[in-house]
N, C-alpha and C. Protein backbone atom coordinates (compact mmCIF):
# COMPACT_ATOMS: atom_id res chain seq x y z
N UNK A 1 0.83 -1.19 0.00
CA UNK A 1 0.00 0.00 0.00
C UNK A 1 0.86 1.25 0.00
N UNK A 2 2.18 0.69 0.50
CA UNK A 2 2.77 2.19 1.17
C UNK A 2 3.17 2.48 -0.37
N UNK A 3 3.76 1.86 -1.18
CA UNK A 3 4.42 2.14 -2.77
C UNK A 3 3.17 2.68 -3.60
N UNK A 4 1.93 2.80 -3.18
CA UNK A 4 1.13 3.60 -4.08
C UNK A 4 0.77 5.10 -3.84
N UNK A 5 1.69 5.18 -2.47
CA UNK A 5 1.54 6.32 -2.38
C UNK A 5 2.01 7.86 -2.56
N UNK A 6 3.00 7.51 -3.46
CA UNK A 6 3.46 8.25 -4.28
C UNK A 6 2.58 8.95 -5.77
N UNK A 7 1.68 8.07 -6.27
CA UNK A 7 1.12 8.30 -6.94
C UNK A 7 -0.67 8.54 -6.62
N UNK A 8 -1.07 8.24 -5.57
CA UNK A 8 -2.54 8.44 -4.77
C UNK A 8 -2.46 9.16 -3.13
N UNK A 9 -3.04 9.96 -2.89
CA UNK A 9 -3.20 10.30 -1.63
C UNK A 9 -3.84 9.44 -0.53
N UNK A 10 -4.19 9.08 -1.18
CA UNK A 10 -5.01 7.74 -0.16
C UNK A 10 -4.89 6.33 -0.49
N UNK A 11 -4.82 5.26 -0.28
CA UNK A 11 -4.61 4.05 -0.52
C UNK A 11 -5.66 3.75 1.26
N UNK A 12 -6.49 2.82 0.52
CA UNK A 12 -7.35 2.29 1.35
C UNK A 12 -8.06 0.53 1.12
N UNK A 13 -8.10 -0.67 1.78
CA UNK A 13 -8.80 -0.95 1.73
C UNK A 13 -10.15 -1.27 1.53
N UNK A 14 -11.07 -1.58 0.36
CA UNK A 14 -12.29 -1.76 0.47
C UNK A 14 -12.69 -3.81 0.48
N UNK A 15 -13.72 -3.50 0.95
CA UNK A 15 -14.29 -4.81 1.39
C UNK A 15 -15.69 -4.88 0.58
N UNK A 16 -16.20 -5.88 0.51
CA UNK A 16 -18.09 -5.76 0.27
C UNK A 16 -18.97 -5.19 0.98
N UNK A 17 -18.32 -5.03 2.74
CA UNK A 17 -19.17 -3.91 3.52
C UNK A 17 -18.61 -2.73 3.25
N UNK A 18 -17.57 -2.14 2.69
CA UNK A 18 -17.34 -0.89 2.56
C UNK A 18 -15.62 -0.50 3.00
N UNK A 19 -15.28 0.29 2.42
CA UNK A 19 -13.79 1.09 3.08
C UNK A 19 -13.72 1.03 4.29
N UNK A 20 -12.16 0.66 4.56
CA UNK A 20 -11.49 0.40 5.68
C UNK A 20 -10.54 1.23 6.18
N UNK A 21 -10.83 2.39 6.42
CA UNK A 21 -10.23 3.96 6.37
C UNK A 21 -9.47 3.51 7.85
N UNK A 22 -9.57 3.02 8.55
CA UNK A 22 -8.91 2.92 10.09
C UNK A 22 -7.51 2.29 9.41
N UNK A 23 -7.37 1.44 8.27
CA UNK A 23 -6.57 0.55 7.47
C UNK A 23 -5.48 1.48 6.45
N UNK A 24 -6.06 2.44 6.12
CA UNK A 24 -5.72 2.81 5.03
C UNK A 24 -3.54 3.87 5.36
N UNK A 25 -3.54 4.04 4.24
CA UNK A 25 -2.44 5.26 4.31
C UNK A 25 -2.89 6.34 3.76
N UNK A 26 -2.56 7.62 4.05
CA UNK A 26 -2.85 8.66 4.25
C UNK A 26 -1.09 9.81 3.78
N UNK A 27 -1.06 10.26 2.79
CA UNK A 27 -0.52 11.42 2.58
C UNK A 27 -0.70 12.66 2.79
N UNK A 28 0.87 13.32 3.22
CA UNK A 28 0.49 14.56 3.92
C UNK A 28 -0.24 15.57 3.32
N UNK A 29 -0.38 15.31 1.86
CA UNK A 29 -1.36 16.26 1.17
C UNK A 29 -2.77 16.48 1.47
N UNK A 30 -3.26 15.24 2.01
CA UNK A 30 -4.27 15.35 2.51
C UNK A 30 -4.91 15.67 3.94
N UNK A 31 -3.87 16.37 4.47
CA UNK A 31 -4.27 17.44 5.81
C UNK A 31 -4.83 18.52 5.59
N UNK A 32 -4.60 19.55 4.09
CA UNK A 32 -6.05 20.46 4.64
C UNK A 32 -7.28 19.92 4.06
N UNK A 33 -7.17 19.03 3.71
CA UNK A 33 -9.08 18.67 3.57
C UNK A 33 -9.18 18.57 4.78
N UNK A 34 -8.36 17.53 5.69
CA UNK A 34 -8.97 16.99 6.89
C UNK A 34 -9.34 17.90 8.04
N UNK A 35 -8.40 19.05 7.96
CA UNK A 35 -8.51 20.23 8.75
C UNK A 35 -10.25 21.19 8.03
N UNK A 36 -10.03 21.11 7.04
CA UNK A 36 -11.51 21.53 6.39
C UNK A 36 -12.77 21.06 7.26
N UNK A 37 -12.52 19.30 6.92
CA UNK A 37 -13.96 18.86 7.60
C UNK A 37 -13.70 19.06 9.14
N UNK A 38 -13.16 19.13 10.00
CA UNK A 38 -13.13 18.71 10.93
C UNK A 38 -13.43 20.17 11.51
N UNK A 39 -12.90 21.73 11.07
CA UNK A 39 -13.47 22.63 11.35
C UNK A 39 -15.20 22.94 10.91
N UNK A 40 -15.32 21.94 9.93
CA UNK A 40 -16.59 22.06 10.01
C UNK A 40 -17.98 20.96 10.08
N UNK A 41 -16.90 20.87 11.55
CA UNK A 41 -17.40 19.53 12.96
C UNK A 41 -17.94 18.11 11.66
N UNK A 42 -17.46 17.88 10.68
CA UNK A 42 -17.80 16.61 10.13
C UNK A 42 -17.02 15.53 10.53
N UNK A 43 -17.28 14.73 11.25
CA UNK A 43 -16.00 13.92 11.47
C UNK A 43 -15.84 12.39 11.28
N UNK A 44 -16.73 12.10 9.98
CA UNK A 44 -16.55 10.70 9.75
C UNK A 44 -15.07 10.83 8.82
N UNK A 45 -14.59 9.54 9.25
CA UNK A 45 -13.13 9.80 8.82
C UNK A 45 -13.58 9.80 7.27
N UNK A 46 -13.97 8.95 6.32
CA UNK A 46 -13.94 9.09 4.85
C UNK A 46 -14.52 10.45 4.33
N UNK A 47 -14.85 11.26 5.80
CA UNK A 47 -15.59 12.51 4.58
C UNK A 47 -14.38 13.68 4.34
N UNK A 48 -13.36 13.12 4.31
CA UNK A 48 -12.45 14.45 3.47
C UNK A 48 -12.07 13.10 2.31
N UNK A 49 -12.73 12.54 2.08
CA UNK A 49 -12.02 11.63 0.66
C UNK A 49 -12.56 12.55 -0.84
N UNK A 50 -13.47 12.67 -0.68
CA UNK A 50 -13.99 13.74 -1.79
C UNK A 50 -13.19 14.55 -2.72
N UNK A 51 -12.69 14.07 -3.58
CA UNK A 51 -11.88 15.13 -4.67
C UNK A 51 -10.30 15.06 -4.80
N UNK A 52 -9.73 14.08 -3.87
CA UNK A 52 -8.62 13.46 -3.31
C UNK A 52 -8.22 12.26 -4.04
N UNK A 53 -7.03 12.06 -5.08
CA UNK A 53 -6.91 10.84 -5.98
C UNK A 53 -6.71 9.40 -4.50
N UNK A 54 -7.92 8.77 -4.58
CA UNK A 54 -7.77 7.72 -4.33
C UNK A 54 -7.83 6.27 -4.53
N UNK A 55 -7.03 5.31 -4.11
CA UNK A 55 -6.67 4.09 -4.86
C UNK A 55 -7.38 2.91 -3.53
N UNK A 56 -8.50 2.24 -4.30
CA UNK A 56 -8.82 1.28 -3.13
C UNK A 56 -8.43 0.23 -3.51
N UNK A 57 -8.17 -0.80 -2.81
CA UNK A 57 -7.40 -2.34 -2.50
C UNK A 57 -8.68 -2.62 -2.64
N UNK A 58 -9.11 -3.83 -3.54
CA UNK A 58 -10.33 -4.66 -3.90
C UNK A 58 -9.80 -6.33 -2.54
N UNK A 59 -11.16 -6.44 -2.36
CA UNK A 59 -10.93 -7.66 -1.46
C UNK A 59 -10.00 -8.51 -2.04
N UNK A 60 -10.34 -8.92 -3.26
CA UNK A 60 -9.31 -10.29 -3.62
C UNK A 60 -7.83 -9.98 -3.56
N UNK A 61 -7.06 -8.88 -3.47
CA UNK A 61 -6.02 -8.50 -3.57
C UNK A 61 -5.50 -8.55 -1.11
N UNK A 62 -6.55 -7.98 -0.85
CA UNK A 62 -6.37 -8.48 0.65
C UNK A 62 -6.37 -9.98 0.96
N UNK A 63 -7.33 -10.55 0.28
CA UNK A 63 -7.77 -12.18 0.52
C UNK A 63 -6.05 -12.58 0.10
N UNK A 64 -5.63 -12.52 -0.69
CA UNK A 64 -3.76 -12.82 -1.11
C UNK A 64 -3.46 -12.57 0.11
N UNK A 65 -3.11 -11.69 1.08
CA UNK A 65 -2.39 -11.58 2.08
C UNK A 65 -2.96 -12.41 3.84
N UNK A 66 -4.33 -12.24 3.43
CA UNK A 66 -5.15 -12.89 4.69
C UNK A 66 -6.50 -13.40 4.01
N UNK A 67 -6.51 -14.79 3.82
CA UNK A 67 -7.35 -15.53 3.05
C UNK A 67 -8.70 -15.44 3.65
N UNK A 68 -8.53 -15.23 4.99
CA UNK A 68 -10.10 -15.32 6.05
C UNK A 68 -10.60 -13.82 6.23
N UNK A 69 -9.61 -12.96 5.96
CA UNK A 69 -9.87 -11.37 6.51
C UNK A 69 -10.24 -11.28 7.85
N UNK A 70 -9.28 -11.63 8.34
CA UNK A 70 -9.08 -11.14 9.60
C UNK A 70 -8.73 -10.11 10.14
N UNK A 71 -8.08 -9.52 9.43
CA UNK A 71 -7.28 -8.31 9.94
C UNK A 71 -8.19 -7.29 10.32
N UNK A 72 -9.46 -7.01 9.63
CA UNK A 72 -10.40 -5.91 10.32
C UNK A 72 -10.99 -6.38 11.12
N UNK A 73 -11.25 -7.64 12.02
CA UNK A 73 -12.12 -7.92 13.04
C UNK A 73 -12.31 -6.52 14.45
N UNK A 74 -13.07 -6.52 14.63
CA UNK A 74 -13.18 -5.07 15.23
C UNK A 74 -13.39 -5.93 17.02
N UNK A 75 -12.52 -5.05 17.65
CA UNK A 75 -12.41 -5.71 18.69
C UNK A 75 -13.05 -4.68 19.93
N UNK A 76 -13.88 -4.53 20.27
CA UNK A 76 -14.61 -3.77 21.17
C UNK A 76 -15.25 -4.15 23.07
N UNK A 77 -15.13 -5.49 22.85
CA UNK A 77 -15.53 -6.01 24.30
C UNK A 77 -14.32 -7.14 24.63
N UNK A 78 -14.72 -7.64 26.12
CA UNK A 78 -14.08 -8.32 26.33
C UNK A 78 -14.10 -10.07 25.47
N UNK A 79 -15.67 -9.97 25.41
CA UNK A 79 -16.28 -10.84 24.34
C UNK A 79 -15.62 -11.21 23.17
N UNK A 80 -15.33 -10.18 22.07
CA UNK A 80 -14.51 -9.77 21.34
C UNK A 80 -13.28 -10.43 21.36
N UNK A 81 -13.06 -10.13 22.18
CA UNK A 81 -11.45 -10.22 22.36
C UNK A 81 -10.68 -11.58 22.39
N UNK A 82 -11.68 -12.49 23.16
CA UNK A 82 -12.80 -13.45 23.85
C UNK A 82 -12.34 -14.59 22.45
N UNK A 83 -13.10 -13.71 21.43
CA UNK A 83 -13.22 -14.55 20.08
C UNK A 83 -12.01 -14.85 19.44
N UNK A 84 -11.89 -13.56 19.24
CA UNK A 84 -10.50 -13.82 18.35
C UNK A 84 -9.03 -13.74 18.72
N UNK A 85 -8.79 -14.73 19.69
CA UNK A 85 -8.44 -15.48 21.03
C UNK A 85 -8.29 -16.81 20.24
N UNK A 86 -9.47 -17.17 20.14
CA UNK A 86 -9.50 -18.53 19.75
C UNK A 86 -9.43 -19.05 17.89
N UNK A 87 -8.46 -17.83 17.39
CA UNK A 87 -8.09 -17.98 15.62
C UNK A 87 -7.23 -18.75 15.63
């Protein structure tokens, strides 16, 4: 991901549920958008993607590196944690 970023400001993960922006890389070019939205209190992370050359990673190209996709399991409880514990 990091080698595309010479040529895209963003390099991100997408999945079938959607972009994986917690995942992604981020160029310094893209600090005043982020300063943009965030002064104007928007603060889902993908909403400074707008107008920004970006390059998303299609699942099958993640599935090559982690066949189960694991890597975004979102870990929030002890439950959670609990689970994927037992991979």
């Amino acid at each position: 991901m990091v080698r595309h970023t010479e040529s895209y400001y963003i390099v991100v993960p997408k999945r079938a549920d959607g972009l994986q922006p917690l995942h992604a890389v981020y160029s310094k070019h893209c600090l005043p958008a982020i300063k943009r939205v965030i002064n104007q209190d928007k603060l889902k992370v993908t909403g400074f993607y707008k107008g920004l050359k970006t390059l998303e990673i299609p699942e099958d190209v993640i599935k090559s590196f982690d066949p189960e996709v694991k890597m975004f399991i979102n870990v929030n409880t002890r439950s959670d944690l609990e689970q994927i514990s037992s991979y």
